[in-house]
PDB file of N, CA and C in Angstrom:
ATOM      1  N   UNK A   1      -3.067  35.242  20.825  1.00  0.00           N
ATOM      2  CA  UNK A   1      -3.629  33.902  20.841  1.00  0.00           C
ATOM      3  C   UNK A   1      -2.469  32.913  20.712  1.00  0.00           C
ATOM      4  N   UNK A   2      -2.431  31.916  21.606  1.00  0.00           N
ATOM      5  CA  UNK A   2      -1.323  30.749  21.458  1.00  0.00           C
ATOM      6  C   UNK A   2      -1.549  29.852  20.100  1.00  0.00           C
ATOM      7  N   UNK A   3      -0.560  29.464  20.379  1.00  0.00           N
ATOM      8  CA  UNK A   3       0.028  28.735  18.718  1.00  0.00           C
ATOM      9  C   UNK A   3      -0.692  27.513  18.802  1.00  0.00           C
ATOM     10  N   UNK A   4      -1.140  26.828  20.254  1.00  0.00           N
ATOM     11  CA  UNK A   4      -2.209  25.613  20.401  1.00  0.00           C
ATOM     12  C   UNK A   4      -3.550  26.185  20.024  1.00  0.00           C
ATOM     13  N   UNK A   5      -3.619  27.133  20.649  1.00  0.00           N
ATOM     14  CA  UNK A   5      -5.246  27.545  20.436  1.00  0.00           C
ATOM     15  C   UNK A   5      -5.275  27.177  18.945  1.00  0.00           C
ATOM     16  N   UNK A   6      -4.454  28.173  18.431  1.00  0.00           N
ATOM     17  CA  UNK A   6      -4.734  28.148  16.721  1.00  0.00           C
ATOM     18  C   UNK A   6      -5.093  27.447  15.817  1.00  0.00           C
ATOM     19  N   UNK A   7      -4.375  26.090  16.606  1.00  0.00           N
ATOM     20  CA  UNK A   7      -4.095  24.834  15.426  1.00  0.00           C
ATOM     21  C   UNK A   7      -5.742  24.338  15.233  1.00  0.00           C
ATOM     22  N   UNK A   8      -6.037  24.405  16.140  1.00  0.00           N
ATOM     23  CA  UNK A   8      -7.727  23.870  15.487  1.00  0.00           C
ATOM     24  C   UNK A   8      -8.215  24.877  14.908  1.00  0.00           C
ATOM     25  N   UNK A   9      -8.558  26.616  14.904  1.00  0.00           N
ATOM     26  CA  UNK A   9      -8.947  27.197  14.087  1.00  0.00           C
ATOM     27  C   UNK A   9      -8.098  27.129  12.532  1.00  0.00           C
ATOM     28  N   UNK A  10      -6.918  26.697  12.598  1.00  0.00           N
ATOM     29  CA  UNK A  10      -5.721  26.828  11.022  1.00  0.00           C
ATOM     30  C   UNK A  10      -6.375  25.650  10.601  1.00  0.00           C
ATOM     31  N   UNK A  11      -6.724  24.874  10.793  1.00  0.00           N
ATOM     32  CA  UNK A  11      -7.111  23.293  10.267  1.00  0.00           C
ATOM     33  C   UNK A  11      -8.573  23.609  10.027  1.00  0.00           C
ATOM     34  N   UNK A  12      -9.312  24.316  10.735  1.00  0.00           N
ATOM     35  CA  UNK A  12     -11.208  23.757  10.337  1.00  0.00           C
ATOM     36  C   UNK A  12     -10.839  25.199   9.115  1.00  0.00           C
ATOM     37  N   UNK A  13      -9.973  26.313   8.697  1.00  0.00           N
ATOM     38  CA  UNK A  13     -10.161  27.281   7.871  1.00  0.00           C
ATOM     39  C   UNK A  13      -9.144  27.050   6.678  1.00  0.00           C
ATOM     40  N   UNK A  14      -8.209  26.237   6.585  1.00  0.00           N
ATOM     41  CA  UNK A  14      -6.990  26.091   5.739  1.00  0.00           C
ATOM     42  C   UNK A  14      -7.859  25.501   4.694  1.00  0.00           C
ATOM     43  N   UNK A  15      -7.780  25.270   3.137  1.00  0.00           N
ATOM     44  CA  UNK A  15      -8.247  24.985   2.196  1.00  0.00           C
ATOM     45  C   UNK A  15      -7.169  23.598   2.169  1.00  0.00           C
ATOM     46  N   UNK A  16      -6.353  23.304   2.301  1.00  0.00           N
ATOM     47  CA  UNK A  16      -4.850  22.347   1.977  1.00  0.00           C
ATOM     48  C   UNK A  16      -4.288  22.663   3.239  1.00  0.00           C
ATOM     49  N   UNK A  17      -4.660  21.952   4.391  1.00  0.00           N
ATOM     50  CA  UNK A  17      -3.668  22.125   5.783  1.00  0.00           C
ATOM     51  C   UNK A  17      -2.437  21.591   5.625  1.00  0.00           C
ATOM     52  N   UNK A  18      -2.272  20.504   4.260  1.00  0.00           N
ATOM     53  CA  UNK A  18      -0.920  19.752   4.474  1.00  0.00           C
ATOM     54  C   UNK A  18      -0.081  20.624   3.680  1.00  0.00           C
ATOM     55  N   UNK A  19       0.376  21.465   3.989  1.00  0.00           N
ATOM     56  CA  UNK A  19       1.257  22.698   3.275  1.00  0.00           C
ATOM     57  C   UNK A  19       2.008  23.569   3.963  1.00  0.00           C
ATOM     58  N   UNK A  20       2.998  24.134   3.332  1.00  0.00           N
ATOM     59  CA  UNK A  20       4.376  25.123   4.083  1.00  0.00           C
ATOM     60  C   UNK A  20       3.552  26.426   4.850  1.00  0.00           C
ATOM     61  N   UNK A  21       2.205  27.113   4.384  1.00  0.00           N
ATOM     62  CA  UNK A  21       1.873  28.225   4.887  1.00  0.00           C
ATOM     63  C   UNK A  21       1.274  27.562   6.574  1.00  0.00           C
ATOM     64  N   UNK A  22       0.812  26.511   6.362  1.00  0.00           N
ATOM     65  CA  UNK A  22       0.230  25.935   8.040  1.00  0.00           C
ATOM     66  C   UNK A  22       1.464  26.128   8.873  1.00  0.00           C
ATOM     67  N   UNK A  23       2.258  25.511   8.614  1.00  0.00           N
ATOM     68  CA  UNK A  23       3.701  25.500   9.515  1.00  0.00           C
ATOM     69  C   UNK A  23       4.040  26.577   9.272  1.00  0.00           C
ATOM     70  N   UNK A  24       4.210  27.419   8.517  1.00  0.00           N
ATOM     71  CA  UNK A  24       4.997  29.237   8.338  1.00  0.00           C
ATOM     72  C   UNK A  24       4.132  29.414   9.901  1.00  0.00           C
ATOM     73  N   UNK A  25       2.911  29.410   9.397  1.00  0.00           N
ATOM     74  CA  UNK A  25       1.911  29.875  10.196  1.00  0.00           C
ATOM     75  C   UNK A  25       2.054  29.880  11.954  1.00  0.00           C
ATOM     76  N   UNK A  26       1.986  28.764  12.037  1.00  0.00           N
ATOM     77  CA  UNK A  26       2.013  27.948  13.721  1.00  0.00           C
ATOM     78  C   UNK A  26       3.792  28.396  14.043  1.00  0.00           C
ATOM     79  N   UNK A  27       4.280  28.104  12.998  1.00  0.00           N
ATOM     80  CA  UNK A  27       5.846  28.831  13.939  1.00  0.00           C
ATOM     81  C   UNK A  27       5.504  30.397  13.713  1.00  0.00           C
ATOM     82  N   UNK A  28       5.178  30.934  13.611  1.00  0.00           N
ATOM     83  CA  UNK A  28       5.383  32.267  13.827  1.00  0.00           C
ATOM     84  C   UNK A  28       4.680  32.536  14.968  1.00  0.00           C
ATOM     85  N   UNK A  29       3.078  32.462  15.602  1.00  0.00           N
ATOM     86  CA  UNK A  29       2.525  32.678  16.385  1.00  0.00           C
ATOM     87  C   UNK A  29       3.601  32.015  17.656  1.00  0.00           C
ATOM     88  N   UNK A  30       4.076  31.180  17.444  1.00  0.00           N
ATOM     89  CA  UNK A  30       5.051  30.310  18.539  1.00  0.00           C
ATOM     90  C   UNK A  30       6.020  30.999  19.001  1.00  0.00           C
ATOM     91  N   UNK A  31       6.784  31.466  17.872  1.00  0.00           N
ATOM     92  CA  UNK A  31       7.655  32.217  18.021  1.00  0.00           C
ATOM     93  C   UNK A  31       7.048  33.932  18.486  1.00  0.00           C
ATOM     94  N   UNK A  32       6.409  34.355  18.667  1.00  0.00           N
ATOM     95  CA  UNK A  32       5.347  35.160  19.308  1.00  0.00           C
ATOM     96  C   UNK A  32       4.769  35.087  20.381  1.00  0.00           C
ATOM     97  N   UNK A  33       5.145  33.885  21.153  1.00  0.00           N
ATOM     98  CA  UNK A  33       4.377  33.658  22.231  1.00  0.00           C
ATOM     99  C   UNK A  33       5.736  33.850  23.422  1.00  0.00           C
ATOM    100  N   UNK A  34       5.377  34.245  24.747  1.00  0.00           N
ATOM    101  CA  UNK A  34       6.206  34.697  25.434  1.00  0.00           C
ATOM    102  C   UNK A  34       7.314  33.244  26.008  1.00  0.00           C
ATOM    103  N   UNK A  35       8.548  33.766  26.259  1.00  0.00           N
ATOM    104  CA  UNK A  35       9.599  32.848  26.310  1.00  0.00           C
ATOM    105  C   UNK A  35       9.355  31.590  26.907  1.00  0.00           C
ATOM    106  N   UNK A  36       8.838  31.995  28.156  1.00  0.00           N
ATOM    107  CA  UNK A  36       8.077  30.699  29.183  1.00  0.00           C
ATOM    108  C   UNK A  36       7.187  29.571  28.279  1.00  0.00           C
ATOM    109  N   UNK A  37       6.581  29.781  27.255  1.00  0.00           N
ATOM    110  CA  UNK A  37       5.797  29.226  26.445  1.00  0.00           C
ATOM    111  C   UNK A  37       6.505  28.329  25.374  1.00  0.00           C
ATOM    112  N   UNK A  38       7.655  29.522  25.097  1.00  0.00           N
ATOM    113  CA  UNK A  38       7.921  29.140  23.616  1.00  0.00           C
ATOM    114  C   UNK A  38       9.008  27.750  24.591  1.00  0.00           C
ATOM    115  N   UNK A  39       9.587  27.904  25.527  1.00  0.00           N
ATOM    116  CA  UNK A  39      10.883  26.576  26.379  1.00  0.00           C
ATOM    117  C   UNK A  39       9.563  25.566  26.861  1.00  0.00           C
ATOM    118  N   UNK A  40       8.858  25.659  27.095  1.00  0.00           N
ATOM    119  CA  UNK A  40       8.051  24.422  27.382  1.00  0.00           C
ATOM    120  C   UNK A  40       7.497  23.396  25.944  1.00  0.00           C
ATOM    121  N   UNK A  41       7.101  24.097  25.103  1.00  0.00           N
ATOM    122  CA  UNK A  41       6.681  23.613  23.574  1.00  0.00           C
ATOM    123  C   UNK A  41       7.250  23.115  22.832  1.00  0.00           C
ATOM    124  N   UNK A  42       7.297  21.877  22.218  1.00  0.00           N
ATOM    125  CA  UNK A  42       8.435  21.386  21.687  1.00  0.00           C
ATOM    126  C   UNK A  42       7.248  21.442  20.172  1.00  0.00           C
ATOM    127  N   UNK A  43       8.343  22.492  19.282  1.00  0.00           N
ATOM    128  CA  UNK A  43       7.767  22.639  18.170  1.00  0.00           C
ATOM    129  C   UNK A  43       7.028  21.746  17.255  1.00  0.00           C
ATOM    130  N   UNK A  44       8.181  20.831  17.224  1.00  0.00           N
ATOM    131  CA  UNK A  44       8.116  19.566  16.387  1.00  0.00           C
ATOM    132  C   UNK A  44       6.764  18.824  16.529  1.00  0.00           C
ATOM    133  N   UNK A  45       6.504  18.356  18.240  1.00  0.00           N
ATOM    134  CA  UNK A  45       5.118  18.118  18.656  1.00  0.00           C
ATOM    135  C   UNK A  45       4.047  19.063  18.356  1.00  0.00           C
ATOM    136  N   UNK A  46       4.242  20.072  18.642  1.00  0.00           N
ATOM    137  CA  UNK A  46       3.079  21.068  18.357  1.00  0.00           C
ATOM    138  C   UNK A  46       2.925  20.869  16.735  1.00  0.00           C
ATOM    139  N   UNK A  47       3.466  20.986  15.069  1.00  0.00           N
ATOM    140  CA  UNK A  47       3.314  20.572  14.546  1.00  0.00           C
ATOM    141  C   UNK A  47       2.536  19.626  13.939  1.00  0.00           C
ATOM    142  N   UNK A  48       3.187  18.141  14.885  1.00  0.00           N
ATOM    143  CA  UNK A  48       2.532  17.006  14.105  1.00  0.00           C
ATOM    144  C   UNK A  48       1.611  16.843  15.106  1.00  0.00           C
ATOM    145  N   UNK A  49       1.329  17.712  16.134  1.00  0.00           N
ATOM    146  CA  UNK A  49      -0.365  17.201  17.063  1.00  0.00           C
ATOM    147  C   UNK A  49      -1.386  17.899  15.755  1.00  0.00           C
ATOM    148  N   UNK A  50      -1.539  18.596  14.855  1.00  0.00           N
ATOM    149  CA  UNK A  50      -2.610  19.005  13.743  1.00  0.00           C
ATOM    150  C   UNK A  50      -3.139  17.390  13.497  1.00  0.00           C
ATOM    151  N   UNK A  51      -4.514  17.490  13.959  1.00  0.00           N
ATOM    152  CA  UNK A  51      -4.748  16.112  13.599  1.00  0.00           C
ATOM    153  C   UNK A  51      -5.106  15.821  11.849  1.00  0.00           C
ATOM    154  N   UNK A  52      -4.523  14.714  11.320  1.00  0.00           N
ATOM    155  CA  UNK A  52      -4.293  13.842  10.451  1.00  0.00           C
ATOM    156  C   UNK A  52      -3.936  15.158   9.082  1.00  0.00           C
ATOM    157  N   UNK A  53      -3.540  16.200   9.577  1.00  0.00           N
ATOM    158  CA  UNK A  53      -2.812  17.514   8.255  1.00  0.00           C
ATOM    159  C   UNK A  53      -1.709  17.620   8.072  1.00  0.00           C
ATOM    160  N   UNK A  54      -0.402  17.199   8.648  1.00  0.00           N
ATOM    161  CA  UNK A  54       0.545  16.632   8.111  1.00  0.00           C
ATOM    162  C   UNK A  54       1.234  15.916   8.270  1.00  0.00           C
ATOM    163  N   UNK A  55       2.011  15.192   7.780  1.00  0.00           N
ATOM    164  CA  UNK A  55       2.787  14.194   7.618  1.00  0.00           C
ATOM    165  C   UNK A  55       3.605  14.185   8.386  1.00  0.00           C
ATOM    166  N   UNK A  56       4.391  13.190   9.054  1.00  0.00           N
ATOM    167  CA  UNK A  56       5.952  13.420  10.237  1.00  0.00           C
ATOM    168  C   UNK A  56       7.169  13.955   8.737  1.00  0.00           C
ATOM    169  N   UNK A  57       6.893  13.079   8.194  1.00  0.00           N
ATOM    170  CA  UNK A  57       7.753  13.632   6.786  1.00  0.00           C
ATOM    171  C   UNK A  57       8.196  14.759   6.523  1.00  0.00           C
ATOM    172  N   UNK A  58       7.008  15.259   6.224  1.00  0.00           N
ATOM    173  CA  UNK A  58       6.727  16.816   5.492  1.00  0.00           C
ATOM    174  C   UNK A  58       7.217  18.129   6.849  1.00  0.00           C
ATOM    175  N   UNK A  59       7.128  17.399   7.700  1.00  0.00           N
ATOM    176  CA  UNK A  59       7.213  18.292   8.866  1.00  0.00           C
ATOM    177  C   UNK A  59       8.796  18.653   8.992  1.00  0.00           C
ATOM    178  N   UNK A  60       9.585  17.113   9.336  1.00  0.00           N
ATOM    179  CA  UNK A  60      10.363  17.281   9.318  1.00  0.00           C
ATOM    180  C   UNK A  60      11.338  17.940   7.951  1.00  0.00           C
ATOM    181  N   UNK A  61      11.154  17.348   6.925  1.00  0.00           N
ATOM    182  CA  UNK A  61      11.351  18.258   5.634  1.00  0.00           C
ATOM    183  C   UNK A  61      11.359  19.811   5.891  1.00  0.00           C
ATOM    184  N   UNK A  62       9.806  20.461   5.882  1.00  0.00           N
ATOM    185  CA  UNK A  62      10.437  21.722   6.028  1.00  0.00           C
ATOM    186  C   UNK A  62      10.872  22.225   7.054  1.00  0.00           C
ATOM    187  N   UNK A  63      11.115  21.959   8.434  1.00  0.00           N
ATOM    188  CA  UNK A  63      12.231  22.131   9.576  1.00  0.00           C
ATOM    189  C   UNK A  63      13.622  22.113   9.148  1.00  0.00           C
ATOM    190  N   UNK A  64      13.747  21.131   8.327  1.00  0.00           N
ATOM    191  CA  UNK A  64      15.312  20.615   7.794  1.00  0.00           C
ATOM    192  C   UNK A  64      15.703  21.910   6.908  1.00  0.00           C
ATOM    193  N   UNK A  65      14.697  22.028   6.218  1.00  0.00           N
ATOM    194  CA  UNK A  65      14.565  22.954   5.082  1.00  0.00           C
ATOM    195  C   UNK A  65      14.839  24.828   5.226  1.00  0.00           C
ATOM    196  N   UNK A  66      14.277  24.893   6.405  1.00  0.00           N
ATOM    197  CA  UNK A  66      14.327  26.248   6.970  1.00  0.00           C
ATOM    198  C   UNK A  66      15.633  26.058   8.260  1.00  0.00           C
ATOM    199  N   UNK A  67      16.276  25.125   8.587  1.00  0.00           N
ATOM    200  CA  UNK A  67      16.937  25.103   9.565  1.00  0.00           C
ATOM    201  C   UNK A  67      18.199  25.405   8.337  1.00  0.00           C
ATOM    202  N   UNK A  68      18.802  24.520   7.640  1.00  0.00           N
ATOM    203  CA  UNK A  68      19.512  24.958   6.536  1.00  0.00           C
ATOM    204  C   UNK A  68      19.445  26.372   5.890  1.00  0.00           C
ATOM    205  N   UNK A  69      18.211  26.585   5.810  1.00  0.00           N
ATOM    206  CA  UNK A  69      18.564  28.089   5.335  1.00  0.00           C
ATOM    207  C   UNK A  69      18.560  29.297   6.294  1.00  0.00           C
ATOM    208  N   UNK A  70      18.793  28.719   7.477  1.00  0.00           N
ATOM    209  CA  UNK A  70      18.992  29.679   8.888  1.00  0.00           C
ATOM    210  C   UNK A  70      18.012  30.547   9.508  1.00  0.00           C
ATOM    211  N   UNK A  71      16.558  30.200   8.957  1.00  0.00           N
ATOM    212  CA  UNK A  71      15.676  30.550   9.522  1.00  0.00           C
ATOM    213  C   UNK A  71      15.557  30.516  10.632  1.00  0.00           C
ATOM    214  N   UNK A  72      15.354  29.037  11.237  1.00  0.00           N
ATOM    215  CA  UNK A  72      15.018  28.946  12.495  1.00  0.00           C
ATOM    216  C   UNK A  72      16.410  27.997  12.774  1.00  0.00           C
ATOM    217  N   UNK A  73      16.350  28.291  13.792  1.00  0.00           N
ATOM    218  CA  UNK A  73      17.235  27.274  15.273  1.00  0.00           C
ATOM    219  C   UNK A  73      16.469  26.466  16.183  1.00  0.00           C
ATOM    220  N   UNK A  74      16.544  25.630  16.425  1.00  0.00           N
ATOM    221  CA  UNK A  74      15.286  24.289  16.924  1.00  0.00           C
ATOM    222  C   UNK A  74      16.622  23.687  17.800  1.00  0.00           C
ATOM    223  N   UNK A  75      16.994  23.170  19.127  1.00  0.00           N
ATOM    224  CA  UNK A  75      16.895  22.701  19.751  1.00  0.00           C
ATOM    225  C   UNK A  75      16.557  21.840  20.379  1.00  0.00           C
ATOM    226  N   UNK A  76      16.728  20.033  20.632  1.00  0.00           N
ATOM    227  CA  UNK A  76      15.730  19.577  21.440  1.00  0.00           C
ATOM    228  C   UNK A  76      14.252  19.774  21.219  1.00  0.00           C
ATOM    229  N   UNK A  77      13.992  19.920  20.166  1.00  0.00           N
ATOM    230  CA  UNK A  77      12.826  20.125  20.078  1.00  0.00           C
ATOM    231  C   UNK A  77      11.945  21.532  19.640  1.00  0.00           C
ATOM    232  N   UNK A  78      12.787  22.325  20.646  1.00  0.00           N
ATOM    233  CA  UNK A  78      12.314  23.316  20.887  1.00  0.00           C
ATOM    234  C   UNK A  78      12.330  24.715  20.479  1.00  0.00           C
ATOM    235  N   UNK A  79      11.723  25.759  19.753  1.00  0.00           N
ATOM    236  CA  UNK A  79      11.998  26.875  18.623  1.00  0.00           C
ATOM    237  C   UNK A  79      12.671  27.932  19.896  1.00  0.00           C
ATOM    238  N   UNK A  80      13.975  28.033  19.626  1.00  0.00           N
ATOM    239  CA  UNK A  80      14.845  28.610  19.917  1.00  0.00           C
ATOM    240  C   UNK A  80      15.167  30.019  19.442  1.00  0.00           C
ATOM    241  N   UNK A  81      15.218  30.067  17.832  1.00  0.00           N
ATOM    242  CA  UNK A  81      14.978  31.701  17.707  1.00  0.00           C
ATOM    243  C   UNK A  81      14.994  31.273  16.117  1.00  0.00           C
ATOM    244  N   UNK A  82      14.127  32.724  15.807  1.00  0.00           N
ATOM    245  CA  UNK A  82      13.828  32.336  14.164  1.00  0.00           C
ATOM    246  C   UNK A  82      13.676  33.936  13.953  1.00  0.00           C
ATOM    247  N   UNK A  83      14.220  33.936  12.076  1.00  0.00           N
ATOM    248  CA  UNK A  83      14.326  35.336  11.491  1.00  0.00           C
ATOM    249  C   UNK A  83      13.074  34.933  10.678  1.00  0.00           C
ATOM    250  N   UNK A  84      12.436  36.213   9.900  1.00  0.00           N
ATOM    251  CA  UNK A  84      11.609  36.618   9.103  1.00  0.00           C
ATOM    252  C   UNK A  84      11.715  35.032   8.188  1.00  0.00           C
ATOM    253  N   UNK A  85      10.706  34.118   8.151  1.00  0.00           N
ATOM    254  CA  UNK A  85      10.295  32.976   7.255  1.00  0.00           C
ATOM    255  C   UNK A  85       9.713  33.619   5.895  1.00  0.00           C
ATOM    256  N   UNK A  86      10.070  32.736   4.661  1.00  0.00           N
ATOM    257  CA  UNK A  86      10.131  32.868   3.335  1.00  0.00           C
ATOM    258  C   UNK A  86       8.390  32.632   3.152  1.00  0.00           C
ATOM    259  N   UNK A  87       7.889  33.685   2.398  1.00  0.00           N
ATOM    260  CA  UNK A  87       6.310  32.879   2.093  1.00  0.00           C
ATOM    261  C   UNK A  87       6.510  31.291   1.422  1.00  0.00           C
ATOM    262  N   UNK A  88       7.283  31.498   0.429  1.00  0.00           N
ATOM    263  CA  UNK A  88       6.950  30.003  -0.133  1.00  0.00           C
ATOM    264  C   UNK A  88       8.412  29.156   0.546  1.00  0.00           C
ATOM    265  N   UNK A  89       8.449  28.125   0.528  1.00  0.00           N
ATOM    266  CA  UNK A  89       9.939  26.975   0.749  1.00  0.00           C
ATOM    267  C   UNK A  89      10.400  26.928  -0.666  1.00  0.00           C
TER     268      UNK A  89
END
């Protein structure tokens, strides 16, 4: 299942959508989705399209947050390659 599909099922089932497990969440399926998918998607957008669940803030925060600790590599936008994400930030 794509990482768009998802975002409306992660949001009508999340108890607290504005939180690190939504985004763990949506980047991993992303990063799961075949290459053609993952170069067209610009993470960042996919993210803050969750309607009104998180913040541009918070988003960018934990991007910053996991990019520093070498999780992921982001590009232009775009999720480039990512190791095993931390349950909590």
């Amino acid at each position: 299942m794509s990482a768009i599909v998802r975002v409306g099922q992660l949001n009508s089932t999340t108890i607290n959508p504005n939180n690190y497990a939504l985004i763990r969440t949506l980047l991993m399926d992303l990063n799961q989705a075949a290459d053609m998918v993952k170069a067209s998607v610009m993470a960042v957008f996919l993210l803050l399209s969750v309607p009104g669940s998180l913040s541009r803030s918070y988003v960018m925060l934990v991007l910053s947050e996991l990019r520093k600790g070498g999780y992921v590599t982001i590009e232009k936008g775009k999720l480039v390659s990512m190791t095993s994400l931390p349950e909590k930030l």
